[in-house]
PDB file of N, CA and C in Angstrom:
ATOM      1  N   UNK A   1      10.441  -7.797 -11.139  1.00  0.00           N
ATOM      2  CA  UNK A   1      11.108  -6.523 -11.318  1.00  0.00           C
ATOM      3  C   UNK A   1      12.439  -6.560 -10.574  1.00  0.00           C
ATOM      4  N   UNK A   2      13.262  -6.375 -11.904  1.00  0.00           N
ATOM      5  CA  UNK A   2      14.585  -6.603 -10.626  1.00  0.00           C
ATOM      6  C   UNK A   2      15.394  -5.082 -10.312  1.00  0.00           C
ATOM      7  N   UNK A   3      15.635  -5.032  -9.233  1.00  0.00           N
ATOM      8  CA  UNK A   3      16.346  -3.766  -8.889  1.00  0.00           C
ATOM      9  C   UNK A   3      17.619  -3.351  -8.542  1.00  0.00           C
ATOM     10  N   UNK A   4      17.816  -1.922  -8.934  1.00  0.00           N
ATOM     11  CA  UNK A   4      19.833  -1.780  -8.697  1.00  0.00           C
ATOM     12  C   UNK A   4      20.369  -2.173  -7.459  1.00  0.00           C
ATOM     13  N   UNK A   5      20.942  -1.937  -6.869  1.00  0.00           N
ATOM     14  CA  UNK A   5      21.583  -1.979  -5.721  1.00  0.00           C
ATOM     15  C   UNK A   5      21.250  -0.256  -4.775  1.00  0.00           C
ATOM     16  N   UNK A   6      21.372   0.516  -5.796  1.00  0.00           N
ATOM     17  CA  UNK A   6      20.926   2.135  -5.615  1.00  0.00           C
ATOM     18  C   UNK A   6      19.091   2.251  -5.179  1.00  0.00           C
ATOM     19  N   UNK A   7      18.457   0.970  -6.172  1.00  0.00           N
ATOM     20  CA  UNK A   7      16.950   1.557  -6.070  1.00  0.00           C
ATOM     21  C   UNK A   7      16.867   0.210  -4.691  1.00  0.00           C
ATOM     22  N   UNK A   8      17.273  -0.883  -4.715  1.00  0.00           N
ATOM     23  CA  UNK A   8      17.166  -1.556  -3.230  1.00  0.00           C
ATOM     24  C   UNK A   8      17.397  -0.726  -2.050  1.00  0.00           C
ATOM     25  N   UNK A   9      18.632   0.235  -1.831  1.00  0.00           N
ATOM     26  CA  UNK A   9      19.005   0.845  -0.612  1.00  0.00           C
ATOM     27  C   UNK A   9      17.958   2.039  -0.315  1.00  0.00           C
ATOM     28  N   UNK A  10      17.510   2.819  -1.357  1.00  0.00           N
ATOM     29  CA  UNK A  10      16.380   3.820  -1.495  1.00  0.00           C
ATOM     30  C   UNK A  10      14.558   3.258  -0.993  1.00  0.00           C
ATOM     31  N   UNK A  11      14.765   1.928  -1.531  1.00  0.00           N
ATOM     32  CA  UNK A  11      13.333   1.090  -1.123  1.00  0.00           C
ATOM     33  C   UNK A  11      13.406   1.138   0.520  1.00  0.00           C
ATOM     34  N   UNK A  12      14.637   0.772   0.747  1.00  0.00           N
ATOM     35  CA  UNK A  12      14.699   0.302   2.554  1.00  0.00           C
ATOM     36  C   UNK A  12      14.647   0.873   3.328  1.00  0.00           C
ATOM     37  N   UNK A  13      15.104   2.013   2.530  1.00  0.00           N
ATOM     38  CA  UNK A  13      15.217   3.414   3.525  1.00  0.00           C
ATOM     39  C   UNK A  13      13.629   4.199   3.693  1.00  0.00           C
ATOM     40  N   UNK A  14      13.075   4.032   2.523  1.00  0.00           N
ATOM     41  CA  UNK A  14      11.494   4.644   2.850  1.00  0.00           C
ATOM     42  C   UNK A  14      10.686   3.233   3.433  1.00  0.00           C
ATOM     43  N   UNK A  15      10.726   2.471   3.301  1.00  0.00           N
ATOM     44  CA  UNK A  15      10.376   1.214   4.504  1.00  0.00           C
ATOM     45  C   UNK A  15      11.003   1.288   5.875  1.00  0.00           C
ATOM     46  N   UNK A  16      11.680   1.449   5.940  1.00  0.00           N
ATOM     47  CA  UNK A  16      12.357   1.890   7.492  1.00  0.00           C
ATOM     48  C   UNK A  16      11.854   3.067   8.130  1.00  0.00           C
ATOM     49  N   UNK A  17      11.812   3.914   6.900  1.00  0.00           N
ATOM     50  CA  UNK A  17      11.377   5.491   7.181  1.00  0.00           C
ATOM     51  C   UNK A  17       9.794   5.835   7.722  1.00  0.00           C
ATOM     52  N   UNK A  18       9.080   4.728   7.185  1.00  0.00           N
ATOM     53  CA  UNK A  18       7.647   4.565   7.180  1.00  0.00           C
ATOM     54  C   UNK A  18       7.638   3.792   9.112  1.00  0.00           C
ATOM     55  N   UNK A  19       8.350   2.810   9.314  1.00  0.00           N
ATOM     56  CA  UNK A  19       8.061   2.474  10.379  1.00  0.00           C
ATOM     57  C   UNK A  19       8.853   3.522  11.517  1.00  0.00           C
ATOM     58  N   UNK A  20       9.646   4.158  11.604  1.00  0.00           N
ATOM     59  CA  UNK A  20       9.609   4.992  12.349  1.00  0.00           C
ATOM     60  C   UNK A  20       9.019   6.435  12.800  1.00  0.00           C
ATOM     61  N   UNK A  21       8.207   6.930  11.209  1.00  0.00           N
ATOM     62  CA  UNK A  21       7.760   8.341  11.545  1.00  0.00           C
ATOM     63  C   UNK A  21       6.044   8.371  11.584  1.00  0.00           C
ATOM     64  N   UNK A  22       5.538   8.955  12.463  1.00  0.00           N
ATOM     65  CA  UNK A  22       3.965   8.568  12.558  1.00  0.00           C
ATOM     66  C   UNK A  22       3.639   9.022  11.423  1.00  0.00           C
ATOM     67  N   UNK A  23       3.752   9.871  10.713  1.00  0.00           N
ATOM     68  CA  UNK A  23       3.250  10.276   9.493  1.00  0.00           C
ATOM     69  C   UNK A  23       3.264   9.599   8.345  1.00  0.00           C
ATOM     70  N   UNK A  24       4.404   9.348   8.126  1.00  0.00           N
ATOM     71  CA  UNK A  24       5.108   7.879   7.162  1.00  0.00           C
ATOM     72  C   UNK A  24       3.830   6.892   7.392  1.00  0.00           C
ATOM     73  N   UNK A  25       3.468   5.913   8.528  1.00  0.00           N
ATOM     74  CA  UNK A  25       2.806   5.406   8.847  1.00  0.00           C
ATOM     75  C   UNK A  25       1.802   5.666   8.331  1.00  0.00           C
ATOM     76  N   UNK A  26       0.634   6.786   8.982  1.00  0.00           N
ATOM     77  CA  UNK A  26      -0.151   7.057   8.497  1.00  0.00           C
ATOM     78  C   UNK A  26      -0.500   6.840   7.219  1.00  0.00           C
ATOM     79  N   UNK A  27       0.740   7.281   6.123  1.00  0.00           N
ATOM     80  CA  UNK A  27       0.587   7.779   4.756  1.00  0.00           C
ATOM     81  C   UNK A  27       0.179   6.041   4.514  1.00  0.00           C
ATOM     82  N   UNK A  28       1.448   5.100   4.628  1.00  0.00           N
ATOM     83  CA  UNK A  28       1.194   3.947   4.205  1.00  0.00           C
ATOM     84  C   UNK A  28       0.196   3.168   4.654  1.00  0.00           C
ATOM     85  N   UNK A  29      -0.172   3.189   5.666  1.00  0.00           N
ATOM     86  CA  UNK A  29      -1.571   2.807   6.119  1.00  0.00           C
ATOM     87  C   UNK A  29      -2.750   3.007   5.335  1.00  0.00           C
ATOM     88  N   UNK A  30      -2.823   3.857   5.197  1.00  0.00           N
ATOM     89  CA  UNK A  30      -3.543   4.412   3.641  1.00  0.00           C
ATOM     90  C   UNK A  30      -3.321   4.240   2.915  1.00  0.00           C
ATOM     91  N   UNK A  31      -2.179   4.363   2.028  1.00  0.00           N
ATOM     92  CA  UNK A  31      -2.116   3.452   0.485  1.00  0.00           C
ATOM     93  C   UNK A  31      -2.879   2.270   0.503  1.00  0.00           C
ATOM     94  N   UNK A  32      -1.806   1.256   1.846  1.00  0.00           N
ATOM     95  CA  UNK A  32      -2.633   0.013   1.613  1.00  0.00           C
ATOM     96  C   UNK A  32      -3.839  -0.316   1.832  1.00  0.00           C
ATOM     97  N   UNK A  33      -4.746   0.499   2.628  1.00  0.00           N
ATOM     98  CA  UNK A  33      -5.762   0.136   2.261  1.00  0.00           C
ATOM     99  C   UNK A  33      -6.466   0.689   1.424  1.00  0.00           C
ATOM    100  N   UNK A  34      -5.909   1.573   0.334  1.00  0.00           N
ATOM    101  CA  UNK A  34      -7.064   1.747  -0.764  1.00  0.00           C
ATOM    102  C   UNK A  34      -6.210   0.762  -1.704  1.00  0.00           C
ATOM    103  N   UNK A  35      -5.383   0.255  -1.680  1.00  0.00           N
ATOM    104  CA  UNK A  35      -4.513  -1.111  -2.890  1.00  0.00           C
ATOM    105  C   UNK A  35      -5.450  -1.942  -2.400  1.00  0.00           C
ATOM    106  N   UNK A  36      -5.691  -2.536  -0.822  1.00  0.00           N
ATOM    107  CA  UNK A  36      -6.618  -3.673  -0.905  1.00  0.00           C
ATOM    108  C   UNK A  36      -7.763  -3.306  -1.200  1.00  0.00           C
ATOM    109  N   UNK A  37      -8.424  -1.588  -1.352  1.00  0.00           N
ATOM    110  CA  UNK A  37      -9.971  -1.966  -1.487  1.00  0.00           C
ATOM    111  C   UNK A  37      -9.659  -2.054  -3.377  1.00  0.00           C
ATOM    112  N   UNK A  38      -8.793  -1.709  -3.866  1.00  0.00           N
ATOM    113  CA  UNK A  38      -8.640  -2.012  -5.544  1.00  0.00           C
ATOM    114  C   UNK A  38      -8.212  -3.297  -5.847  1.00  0.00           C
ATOM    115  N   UNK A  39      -7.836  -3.857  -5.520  1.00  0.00           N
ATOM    116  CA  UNK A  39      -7.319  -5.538  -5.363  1.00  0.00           C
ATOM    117  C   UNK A  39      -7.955  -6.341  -4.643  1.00  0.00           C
ATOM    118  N   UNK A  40      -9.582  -5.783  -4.031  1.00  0.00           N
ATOM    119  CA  UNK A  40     -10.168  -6.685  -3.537  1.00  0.00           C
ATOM    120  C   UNK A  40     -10.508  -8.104  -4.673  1.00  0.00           C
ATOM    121  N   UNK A  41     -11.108  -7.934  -5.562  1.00  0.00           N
ATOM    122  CA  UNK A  41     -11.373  -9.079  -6.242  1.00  0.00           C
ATOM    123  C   UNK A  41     -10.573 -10.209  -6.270  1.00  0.00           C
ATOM    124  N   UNK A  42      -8.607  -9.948  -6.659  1.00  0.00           N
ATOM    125  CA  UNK A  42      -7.820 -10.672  -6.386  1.00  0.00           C
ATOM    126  C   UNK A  42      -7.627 -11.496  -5.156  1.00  0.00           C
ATOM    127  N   UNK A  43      -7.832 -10.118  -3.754  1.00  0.00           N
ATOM    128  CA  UNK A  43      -7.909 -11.094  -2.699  1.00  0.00           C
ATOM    129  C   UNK A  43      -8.695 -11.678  -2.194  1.00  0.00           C
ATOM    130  N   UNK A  44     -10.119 -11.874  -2.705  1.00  0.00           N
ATOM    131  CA  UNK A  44     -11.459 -12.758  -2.583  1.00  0.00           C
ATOM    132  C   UNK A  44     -11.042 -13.621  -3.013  1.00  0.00           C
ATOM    133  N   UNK A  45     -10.547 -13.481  -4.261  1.00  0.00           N
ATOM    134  CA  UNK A  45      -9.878 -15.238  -5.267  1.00  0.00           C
ATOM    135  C   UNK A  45      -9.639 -15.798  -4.679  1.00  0.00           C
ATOM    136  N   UNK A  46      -8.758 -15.313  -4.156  1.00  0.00           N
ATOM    137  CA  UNK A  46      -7.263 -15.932  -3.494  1.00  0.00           C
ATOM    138  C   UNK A  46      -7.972 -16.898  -1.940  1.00  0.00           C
ATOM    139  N   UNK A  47      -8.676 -15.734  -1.532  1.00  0.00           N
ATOM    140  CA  UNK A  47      -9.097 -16.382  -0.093  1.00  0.00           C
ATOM    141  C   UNK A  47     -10.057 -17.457  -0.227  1.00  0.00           C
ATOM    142  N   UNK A  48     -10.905 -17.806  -1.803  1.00  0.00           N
ATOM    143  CA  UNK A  48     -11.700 -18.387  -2.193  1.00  0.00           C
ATOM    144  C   UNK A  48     -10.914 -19.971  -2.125  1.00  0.00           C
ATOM    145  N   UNK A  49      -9.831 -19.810  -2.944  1.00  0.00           N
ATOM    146  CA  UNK A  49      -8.090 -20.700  -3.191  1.00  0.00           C
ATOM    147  C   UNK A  49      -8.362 -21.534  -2.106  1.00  0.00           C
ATOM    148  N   UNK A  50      -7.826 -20.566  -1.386  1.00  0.00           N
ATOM    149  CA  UNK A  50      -7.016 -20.876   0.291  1.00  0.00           C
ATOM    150  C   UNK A  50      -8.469 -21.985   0.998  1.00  0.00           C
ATOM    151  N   UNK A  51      -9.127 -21.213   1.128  1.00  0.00           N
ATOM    152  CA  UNK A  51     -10.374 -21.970   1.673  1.00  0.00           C
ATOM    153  C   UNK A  51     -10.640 -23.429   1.555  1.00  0.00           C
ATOM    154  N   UNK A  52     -10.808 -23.211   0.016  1.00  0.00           N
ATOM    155  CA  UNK A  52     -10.650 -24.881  -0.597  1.00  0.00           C
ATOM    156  C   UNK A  52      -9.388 -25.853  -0.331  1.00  0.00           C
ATOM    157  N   UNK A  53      -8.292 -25.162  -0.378  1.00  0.00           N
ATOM    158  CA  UNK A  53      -7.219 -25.800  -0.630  1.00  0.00           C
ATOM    159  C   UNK A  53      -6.436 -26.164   0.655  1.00  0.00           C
ATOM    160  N   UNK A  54      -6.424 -25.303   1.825  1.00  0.00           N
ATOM    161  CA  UNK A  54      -5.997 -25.916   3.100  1.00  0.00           C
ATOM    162  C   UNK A  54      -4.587 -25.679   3.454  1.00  0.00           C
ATOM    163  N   UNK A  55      -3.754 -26.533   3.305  1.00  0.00           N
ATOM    164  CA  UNK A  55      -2.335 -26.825   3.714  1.00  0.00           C
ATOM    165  C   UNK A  55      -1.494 -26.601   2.023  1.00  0.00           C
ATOM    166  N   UNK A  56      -2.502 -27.119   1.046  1.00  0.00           N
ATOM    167  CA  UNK A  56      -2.130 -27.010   0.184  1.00  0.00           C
ATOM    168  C   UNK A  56      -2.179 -25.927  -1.010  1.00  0.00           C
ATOM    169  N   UNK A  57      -2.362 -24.788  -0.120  1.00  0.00           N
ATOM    170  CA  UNK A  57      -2.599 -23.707  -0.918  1.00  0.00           C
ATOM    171  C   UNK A  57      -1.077 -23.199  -1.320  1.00  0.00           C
ATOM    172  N   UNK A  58      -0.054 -23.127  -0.857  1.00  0.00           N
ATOM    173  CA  UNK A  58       1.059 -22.777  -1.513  1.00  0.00           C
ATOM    174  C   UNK A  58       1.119 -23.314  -3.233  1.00  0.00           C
ATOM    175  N   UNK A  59       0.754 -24.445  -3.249  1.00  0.00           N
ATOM    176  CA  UNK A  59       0.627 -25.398  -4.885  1.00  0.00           C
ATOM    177  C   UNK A  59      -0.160 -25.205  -5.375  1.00  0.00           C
ATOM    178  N   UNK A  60      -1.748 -24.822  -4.550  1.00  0.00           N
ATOM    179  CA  UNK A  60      -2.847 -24.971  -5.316  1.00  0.00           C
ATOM    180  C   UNK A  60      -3.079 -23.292  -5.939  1.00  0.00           C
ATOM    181  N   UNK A  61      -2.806 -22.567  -5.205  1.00  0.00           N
ATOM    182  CA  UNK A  61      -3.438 -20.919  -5.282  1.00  0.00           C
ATOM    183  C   UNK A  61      -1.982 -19.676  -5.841  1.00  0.00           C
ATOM    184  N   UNK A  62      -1.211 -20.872  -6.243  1.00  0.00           N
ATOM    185  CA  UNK A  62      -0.165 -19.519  -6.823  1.00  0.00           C
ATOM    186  C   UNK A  62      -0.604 -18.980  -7.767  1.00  0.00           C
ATOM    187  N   UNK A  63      -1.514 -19.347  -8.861  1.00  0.00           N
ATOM    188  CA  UNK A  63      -2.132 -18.202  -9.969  1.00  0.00           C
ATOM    189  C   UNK A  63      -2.359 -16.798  -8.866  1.00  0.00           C
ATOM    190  N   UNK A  64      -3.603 -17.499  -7.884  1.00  0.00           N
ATOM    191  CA  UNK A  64      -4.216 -16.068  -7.683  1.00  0.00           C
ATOM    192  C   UNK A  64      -3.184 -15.369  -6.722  1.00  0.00           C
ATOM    193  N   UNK A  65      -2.129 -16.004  -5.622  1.00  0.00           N
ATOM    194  CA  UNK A  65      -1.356 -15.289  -5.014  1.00  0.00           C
ATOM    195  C   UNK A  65      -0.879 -14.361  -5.827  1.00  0.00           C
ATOM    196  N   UNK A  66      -0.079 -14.588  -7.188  1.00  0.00           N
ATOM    197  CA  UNK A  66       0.688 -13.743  -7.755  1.00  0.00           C
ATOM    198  C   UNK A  66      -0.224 -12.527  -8.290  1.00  0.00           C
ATOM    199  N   UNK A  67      -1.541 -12.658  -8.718  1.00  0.00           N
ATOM    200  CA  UNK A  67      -2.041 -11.560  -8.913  1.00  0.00           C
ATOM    201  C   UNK A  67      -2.490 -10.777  -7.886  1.00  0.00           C
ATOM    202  N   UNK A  68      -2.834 -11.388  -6.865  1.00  0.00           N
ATOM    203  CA  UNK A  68      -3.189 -10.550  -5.647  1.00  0.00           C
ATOM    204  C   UNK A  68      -1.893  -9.805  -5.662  1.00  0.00           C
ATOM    205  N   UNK A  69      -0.658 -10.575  -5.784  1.00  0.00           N
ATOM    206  CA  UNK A  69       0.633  -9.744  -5.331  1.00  0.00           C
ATOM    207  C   UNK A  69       0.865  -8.367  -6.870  1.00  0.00           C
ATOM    208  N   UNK A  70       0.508  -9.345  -7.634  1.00  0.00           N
ATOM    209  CA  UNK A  70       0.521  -8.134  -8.765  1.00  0.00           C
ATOM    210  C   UNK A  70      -0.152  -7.018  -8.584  1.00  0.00           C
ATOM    211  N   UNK A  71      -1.434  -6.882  -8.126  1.00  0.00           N
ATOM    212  CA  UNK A  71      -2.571  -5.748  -8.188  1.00  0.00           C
ATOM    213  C   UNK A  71      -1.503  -4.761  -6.774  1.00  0.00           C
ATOM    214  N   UNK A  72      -1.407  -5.173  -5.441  1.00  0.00           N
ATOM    215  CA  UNK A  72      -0.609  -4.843  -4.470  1.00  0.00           C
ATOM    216  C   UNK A  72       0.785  -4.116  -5.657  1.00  0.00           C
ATOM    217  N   UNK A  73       1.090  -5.056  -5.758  1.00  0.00           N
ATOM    218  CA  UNK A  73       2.427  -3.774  -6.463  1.00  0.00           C
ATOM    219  C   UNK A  73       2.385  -3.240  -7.378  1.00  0.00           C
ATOM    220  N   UNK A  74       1.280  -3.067  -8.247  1.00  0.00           N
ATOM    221  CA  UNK A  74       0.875  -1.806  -9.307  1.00  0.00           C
ATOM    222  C   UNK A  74      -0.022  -0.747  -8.100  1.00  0.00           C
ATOM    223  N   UNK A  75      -0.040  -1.172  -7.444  1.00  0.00           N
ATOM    224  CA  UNK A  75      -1.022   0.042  -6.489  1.00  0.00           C
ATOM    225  C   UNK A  75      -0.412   0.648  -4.837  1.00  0.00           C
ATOM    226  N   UNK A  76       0.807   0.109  -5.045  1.00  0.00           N
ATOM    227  CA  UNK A  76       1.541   0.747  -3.756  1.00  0.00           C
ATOM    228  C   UNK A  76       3.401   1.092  -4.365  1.00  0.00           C
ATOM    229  N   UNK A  77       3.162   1.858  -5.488  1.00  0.00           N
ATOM    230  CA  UNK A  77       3.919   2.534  -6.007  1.00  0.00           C
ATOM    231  C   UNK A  77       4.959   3.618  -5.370  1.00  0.00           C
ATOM    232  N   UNK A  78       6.204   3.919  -5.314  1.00  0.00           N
ATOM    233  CA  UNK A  78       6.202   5.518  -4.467  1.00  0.00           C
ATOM    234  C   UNK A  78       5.398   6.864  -5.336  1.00  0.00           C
ATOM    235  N   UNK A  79       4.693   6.196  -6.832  1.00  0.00           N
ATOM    236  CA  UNK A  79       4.111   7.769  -7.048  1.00  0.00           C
ATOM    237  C   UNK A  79       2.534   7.810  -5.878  1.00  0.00           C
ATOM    238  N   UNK A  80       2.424   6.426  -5.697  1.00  0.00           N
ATOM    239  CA  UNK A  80       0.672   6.412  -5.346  1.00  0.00           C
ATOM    240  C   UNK A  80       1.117   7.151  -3.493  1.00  0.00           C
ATOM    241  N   UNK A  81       2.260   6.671  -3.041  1.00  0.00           N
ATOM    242  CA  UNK A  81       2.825   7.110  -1.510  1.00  0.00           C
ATOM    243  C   UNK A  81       2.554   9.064  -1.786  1.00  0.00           C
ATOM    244  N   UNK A  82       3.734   9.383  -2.877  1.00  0.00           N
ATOM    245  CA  UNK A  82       3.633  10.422  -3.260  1.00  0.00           C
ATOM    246  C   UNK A  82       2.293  11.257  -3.155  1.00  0.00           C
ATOM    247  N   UNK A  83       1.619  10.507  -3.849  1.00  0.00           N
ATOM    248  CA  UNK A  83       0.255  11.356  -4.380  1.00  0.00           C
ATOM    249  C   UNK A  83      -0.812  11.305  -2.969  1.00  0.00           C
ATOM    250  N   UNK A  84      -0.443  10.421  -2.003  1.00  0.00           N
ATOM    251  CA  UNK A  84      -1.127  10.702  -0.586  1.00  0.00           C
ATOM    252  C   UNK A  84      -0.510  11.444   0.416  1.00  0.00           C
ATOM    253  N   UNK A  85       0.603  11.820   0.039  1.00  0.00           N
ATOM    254  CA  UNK A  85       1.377  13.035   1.246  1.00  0.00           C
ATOM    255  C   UNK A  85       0.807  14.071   0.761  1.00  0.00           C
ATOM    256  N   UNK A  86       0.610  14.151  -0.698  1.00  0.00           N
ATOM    257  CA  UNK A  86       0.128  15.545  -1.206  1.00  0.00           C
ATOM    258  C   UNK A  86      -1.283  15.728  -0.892  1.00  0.00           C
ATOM    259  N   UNK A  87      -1.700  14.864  -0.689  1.00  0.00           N
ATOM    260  CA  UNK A  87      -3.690  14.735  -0.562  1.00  0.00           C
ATOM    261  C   UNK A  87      -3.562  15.157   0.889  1.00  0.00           C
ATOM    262  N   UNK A  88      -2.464  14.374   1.737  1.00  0.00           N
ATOM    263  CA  UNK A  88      -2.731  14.577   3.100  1.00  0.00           C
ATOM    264  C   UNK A  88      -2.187  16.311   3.419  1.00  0.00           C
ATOM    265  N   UNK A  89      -1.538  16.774   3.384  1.00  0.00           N
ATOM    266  CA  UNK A  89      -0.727  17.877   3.167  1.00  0.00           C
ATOM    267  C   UNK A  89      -1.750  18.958   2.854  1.00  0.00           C
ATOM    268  N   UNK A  90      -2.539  19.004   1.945  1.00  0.00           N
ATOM    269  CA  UNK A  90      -3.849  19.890   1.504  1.00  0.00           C
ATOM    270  C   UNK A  90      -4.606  19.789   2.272  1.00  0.00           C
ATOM    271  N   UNK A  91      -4.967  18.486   2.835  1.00  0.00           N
ATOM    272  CA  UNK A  91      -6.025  18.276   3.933  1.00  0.00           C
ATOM    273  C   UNK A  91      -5.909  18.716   5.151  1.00  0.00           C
ATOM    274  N   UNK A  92      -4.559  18.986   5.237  1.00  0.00           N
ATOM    275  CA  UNK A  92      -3.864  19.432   6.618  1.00  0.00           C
ATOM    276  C   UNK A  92      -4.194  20.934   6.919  1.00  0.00           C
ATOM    277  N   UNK A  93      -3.354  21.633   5.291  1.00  0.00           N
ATOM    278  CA  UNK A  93      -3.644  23.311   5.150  1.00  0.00           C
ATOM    279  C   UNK A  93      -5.051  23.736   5.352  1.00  0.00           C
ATOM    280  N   UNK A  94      -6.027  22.782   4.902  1.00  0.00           N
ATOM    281  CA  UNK A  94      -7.485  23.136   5.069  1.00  0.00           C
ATOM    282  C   UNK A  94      -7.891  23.234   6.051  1.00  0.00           C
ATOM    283  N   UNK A  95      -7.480  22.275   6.856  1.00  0.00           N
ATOM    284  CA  UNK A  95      -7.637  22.351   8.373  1.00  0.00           C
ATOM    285  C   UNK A  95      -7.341  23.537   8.819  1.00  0.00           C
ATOM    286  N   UNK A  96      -6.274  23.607   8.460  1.00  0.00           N
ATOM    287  CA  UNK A  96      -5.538  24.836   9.424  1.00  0.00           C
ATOM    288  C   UNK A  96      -6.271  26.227   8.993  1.00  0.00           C
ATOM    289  N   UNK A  97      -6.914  26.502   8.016  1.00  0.00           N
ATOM    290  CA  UNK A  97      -7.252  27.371   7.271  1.00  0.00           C
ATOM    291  C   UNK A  97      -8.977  27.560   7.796  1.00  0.00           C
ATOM    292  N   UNK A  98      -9.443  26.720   7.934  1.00  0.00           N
ATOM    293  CA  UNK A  98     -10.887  26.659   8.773  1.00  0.00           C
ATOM    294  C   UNK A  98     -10.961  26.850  10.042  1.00  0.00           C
ATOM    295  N   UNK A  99      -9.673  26.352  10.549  1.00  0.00           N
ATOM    296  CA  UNK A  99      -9.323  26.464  12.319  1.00  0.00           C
ATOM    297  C   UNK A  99      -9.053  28.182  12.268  1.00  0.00           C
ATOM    298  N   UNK A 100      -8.457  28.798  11.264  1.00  0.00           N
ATOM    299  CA  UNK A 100      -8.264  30.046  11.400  1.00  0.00           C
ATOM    300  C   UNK A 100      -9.240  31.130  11.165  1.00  0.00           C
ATOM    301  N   UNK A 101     -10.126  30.341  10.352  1.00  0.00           N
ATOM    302  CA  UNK A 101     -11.303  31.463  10.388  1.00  0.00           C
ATOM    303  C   UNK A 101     -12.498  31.051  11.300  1.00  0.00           C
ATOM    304  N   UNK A 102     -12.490  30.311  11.784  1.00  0.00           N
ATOM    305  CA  UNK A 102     -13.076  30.031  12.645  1.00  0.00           C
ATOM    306  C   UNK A 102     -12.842  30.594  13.862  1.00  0.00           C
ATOM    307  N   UNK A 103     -11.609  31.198  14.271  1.00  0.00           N
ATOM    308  CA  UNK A 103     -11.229  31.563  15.579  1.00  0.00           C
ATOM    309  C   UNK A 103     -11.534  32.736  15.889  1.00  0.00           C
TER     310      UNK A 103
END
């Protein structure tokens, strides 16, 4: 996938953005690990590869690298980032909303 110069500077900036704000963090911390629990199969392959192959897994295991890398970037999208600020965000109001009747 090749990208503008506009969608590169926009990528870096929410990668940058992610390592400085705890929340950011959070969010991506979470994507990736529900991309690896959906791309587990790929990365069993892969580690299956590697196992066998040793030193020579760069030559031997690029099928499954690239799909491991494929499944990873169909599943850490900015809509999938998106769609966990909003999950987290609801989860937040609920909180706050139980903390209030609760008091």
């Amino acid at each position: 996938v090749m990208l503008s110069g506009a969608e590169k500077d926009e990528a870096r900036d929410n990668r940058l953005g992610r390592q400085r704000l705890p929340e950011e963090k959070k969010i991506h911390d979470t994507v990736l690990k529900e991309a690896a629990a959906i791309c587990k199969q790929e990365i069993d392959d892969f580690g299956v590869c590697e196992r066998a192959n040793g030193l020579l897994v760069i030559l031997k295991c690029r099928s499954q690298n690239t799909a491991m890398l494929s499944c990873f970037a169909k599943h850490t999208t900015e809509d999938h980032y998106q769609a966990v600020r909003e999950r987290r965000a609801a989860e937040r109001l609920e909180k706050e909303q139980r903390d209030k009747a609760a008091a």
